[in-house]
Protein backbone atom coordinates (compact mmCIF):
# COMPACT_ATOMS: atom_id res chain seq x y z
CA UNK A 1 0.00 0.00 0.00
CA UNK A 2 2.58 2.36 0.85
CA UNK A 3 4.81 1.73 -2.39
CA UNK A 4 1.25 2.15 -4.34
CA UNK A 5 0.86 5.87 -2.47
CA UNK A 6 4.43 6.33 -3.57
CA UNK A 7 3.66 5.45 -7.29
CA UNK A 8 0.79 8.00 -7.02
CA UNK A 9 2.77 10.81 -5.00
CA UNK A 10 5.49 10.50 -8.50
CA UNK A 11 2.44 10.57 -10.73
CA UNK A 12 0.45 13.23 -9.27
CA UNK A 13 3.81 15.65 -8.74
CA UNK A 14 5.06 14.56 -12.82
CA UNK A 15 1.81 15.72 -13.87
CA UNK A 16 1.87 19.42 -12.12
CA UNK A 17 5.23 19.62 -12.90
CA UNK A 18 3.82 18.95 -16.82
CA UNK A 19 1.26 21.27 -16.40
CA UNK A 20 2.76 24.43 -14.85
CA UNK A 21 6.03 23.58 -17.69
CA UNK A 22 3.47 23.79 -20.39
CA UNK A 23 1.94 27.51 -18.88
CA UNK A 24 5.43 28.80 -19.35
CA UNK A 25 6.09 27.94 -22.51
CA UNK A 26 2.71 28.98 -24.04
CA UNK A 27 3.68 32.44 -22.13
CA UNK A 28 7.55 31.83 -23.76
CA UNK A 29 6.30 31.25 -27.73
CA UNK A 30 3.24 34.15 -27.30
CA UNK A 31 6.78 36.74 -26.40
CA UNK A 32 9.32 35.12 -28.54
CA UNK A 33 8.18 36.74 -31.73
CA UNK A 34 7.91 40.04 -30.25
CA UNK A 35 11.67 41.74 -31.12
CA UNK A 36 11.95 42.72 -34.88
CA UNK A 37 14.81 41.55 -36.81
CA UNK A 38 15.57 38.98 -35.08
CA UNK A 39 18.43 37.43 -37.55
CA UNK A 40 20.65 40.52 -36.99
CA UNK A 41 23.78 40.28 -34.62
CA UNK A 42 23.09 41.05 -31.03
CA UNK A 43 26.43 43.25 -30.88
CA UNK A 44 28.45 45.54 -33.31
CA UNK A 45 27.49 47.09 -36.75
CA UNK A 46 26.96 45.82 -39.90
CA UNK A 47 25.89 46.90 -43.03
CA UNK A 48 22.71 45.66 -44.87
CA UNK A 49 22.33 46.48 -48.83
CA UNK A 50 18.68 46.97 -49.46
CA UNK A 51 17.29 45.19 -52.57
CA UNK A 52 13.91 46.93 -52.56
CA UNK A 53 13.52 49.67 -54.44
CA UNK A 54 11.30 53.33 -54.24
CA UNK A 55 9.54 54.22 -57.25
CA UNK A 56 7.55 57.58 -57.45
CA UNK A 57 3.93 57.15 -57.43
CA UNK A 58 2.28 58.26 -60.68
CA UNK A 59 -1.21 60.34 -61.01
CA UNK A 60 -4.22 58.05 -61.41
CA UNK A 61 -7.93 58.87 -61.92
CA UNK A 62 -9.36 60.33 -58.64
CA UNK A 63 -6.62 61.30 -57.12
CA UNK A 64 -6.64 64.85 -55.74
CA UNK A 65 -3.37 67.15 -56.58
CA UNK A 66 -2.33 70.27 -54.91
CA UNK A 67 -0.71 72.59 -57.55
CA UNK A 68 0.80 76.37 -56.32
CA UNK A 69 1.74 78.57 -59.47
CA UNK A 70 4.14 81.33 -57.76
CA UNK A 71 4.83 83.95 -59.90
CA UNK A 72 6.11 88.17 -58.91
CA UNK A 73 3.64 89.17 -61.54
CA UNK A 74 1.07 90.88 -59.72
CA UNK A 75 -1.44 91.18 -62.65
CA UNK A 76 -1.86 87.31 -62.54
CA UNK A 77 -4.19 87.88 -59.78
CA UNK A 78 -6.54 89.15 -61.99
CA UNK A 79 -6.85 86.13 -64.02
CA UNK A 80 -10.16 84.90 -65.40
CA UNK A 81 -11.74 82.25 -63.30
CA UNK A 82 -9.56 82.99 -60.59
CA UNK A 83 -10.59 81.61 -56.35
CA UNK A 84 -8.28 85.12 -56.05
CA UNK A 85 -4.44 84.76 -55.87
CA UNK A 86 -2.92 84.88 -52.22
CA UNK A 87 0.27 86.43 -51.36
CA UNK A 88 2.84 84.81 -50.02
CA UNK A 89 6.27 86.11 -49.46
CA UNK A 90 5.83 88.65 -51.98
CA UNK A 91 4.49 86.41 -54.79
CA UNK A 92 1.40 85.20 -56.10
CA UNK A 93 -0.55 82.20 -56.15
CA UNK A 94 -2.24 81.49 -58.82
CA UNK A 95 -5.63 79.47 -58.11
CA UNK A 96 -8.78 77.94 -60.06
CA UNK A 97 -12.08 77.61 -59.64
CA UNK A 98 -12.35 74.80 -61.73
CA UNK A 99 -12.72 71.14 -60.51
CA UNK A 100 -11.12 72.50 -57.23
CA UNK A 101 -11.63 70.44 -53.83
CA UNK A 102 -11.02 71.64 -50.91
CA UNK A 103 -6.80 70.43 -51.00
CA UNK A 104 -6.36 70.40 -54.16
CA UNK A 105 -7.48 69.60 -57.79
CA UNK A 106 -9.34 65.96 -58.49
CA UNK A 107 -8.18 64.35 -61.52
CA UNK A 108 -11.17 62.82 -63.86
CA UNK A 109 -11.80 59.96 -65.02
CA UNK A 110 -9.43 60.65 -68.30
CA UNK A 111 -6.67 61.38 -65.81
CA UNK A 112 -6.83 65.49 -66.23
CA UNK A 113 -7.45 68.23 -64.29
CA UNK A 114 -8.51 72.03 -65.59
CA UNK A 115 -6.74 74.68 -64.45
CA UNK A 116 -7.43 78.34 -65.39
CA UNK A 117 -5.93 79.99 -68.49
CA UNK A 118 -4.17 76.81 -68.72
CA UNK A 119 -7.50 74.68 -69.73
CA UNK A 120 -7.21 70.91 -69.85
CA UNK A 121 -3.65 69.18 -68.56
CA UNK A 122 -3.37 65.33 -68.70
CA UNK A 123 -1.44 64.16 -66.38
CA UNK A 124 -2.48 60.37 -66.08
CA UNK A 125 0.45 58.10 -65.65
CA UNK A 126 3.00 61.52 -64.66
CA UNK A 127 4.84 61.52 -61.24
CA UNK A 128 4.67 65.02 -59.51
CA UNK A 129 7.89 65.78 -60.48
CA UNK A 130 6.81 65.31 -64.16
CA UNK A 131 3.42 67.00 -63.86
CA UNK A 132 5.32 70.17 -62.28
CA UNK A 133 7.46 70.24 -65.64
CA UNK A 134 4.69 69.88 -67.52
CA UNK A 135 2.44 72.53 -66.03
CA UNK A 136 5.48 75.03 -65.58
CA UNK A 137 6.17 74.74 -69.32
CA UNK A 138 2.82 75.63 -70.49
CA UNK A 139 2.64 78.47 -67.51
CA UNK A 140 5.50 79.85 -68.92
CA UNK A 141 3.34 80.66 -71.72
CA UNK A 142 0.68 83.35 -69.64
CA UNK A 143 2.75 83.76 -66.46
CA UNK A 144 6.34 85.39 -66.03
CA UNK A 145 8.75 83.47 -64.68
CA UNK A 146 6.35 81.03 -62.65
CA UNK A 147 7.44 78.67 -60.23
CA UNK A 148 5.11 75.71 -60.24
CA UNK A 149 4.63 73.04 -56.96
CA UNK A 150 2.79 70.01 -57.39
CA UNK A 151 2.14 67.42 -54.43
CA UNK A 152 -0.18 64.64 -53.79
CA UNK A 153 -3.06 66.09 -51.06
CA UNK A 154 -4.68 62.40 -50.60
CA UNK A 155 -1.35 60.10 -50.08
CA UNK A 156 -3.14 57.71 -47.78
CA UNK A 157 -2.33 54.33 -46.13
CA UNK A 158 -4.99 52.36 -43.57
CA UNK A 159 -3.30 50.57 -40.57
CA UNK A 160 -5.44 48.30 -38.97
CA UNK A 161 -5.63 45.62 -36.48
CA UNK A 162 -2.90 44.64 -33.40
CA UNK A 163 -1.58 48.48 -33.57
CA UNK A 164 -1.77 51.35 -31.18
CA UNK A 165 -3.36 53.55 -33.08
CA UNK A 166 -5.41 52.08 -36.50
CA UNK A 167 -6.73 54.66 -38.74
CA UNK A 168 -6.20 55.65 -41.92
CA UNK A 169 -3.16 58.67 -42.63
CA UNK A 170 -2.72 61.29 -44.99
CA UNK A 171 1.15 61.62 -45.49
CA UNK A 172 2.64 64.35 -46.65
CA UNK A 173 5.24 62.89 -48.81
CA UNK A 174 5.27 60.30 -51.16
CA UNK A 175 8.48 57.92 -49.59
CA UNK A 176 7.00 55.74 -46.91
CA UNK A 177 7.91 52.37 -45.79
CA UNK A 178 6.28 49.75 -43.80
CA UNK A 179 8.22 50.66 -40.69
CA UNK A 180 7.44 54.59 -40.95
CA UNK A 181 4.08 53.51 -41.42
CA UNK A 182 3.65 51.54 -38.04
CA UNK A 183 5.69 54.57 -36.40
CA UNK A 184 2.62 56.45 -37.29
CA UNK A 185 0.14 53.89 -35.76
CA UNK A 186 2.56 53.81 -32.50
CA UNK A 187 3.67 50.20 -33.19
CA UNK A 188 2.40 47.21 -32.85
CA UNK A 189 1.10 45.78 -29.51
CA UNK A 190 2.05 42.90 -27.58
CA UNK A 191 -0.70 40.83 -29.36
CA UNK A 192 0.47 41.98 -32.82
CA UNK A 193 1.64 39.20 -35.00
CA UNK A 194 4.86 40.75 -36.28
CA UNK A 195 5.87 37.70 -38.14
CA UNK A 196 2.62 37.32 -40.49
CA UNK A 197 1.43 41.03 -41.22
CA UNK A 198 -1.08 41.29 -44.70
CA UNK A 199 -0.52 44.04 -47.09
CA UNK A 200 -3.22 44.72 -49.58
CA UNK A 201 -2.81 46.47 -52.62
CA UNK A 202 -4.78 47.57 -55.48
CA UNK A 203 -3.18 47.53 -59.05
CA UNK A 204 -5.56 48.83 -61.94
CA UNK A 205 -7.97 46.81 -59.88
CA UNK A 206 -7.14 43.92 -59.01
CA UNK A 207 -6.23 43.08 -55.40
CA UNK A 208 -2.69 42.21 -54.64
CA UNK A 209 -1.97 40.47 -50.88
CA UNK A 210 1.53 40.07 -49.73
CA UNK A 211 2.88 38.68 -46.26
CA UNK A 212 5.81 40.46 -44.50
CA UNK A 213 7.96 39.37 -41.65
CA UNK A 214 9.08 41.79 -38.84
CA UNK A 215 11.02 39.44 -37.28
CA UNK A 216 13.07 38.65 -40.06
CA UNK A 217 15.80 41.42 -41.66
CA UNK A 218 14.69 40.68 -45.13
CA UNK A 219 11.44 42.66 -44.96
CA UNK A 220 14.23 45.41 -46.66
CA UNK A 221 14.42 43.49 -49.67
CA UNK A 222 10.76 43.10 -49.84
CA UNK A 223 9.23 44.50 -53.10
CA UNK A 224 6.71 45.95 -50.56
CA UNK A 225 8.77 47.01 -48.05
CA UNK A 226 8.08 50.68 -49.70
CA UNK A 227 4.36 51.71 -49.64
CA UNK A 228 2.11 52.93 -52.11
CA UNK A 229 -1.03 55.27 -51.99
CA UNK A 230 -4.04 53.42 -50.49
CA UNK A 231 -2.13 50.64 -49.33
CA UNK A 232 -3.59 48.77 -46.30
CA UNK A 233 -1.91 47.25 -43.44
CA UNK A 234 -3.40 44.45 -41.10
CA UNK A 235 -1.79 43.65 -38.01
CA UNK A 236 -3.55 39.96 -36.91
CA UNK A 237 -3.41 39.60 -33.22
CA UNK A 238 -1.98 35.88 -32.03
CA UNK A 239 -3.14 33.51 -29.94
CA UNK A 240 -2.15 35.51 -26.52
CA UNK A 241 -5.03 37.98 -27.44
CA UNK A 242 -7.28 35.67 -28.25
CA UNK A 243 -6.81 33.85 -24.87
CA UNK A 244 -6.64 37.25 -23.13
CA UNK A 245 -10.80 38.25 -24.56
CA UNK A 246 -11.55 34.87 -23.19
CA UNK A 247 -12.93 35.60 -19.70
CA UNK A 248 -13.57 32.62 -18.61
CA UNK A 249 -10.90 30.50 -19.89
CA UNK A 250 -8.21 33.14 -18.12
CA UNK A 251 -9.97 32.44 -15.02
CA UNK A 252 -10.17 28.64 -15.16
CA UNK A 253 -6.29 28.51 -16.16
CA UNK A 254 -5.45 30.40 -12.87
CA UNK A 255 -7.99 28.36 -10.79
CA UNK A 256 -6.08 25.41 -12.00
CA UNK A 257 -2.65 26.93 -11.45
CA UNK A 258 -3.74 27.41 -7.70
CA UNK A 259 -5.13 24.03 -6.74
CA UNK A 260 -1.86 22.48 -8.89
CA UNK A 261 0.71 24.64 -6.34
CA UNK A 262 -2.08 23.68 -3.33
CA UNK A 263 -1.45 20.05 -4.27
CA UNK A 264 1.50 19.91 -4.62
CA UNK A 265 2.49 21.55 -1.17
CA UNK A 266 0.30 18.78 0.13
CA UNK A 267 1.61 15.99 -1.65
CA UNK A 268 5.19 17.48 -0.75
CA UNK A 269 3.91 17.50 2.79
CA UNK A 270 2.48 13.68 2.87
């Protein structure tokens, strides 16, 4: 009888010891994820040559464009058609009326805006860079010696999920990454799954979903590692958030973690 109590005492104290040993390592793979990078040397320098690339975003159908015509003619402002030219710094800008919202103009559905004196400009398929020449070359042509600025007013990229902040931002240049982009949202949180984050894209309409790795140094020589306007970004949460909305399974794992210690300081005891 007593060898059989013995037997039991070994059982009973193998299988707490099995039970609390798996609690810590669910807690241990839940935070093992959590550092980005994780293939880079703990100590010292070194140097990483990115493979992706940044390529300008071009002008597409909808999209809404600031454009600022400076010029130190003052008889611009009294342009036909012109919202009224406002001075700043001693110049003018010039302004439209025409297919105007409220930051900027919105390019149709044929990929131009109108602009005042100017008429039609297509600039479907231009970076901003391009649409500035474009626009200051045919300015040249009413205005003396204009100085044209053209920017992007509705550069936007949607962070959702496992971040501190999800919402969708208007940025106010055109080079963003995936890691200036979760800056924004104030990082992930613990429950973020930095190994497995979705990107979703849109590319003359089709839907383009790509996978990216935080925990791994290659996410630099991801193709998507640079962002493009409208881009979303969805943070899944892992299993450690799911466990931590479930109530009721929280509190049964700690009931059971306190009648495993009670037992075995009485088996201990015996």
């Amino acid at each position: 009888m007593k060898l059989f109590f013995q037997i039991k005492k070994k059982k009973l104290l193998l299988y707490a010891s099995l039970c609390i040993l798996s609690v810590f390592c669910s807690c241990a793979s839940t935070t093992k994820n959590v550092p980005y990078f994780q293939n880079l040397v703990d100590s010292g320098s070194i140097s990483l040559q990115s493979k992706s690339v940044f390529r300008e975003p071009t002008i597409q159908p909808d999209d809404i464009i600031s454009i600022s015509i400076f010029t130190i003619d003052p008889t611009t402002s009294m342009v036909a058609n012109q919202l009224g030219a406002q001075s700043i710094g001693g110049n003018q800008v010039v302004g439209s009326n025409t297919n105007l919202s409220a930051n900027g103009f919105l390019v149709d559905k044929n990929g131009e805006i109108l602009l005042s004196v100017l008429g039609k400009i297509k600039l479907l398929g231009l970076t901003t860079f391009q649409a500035r020449d474009l626009i200051q070359e045919l300015a040249s042509k009413s205005y003396n010696s204009p100085n044209v600025q053209v920017r992007f007013s509705n550069f936007k990229i949607t962070i959702l999920g496992e971040v501190a902040r999800p919402a969708t931002y208007t940025i106010p240049n055109e080079k963003l990454t995936v890691l200036d982009a979760l800056g924004l949202a104030g990082d992930l949180t613990i429950y973020g799954k930095r190994e497995n984050v979705l990107l979703i894209r849109e590319n003359n309409g089709i839907k383009q979903f790509a996978r990216l790795n935080l925990n791994s140094a290659s996410i630099f020589d991801s193709e998507f590692f640079y962002l493009k306007q409208n881009d979303v970004l969805y943070i899944e949460p892992n299993k450690g958030k799911a466990a931590s909305l479930n109530v009721a399974r929280t509190q049964t794992f700690a009931l059971i973690g306190t009648a495993l210690t009670v037992l075995i300081a009485l088996i201990t005891r015996i």
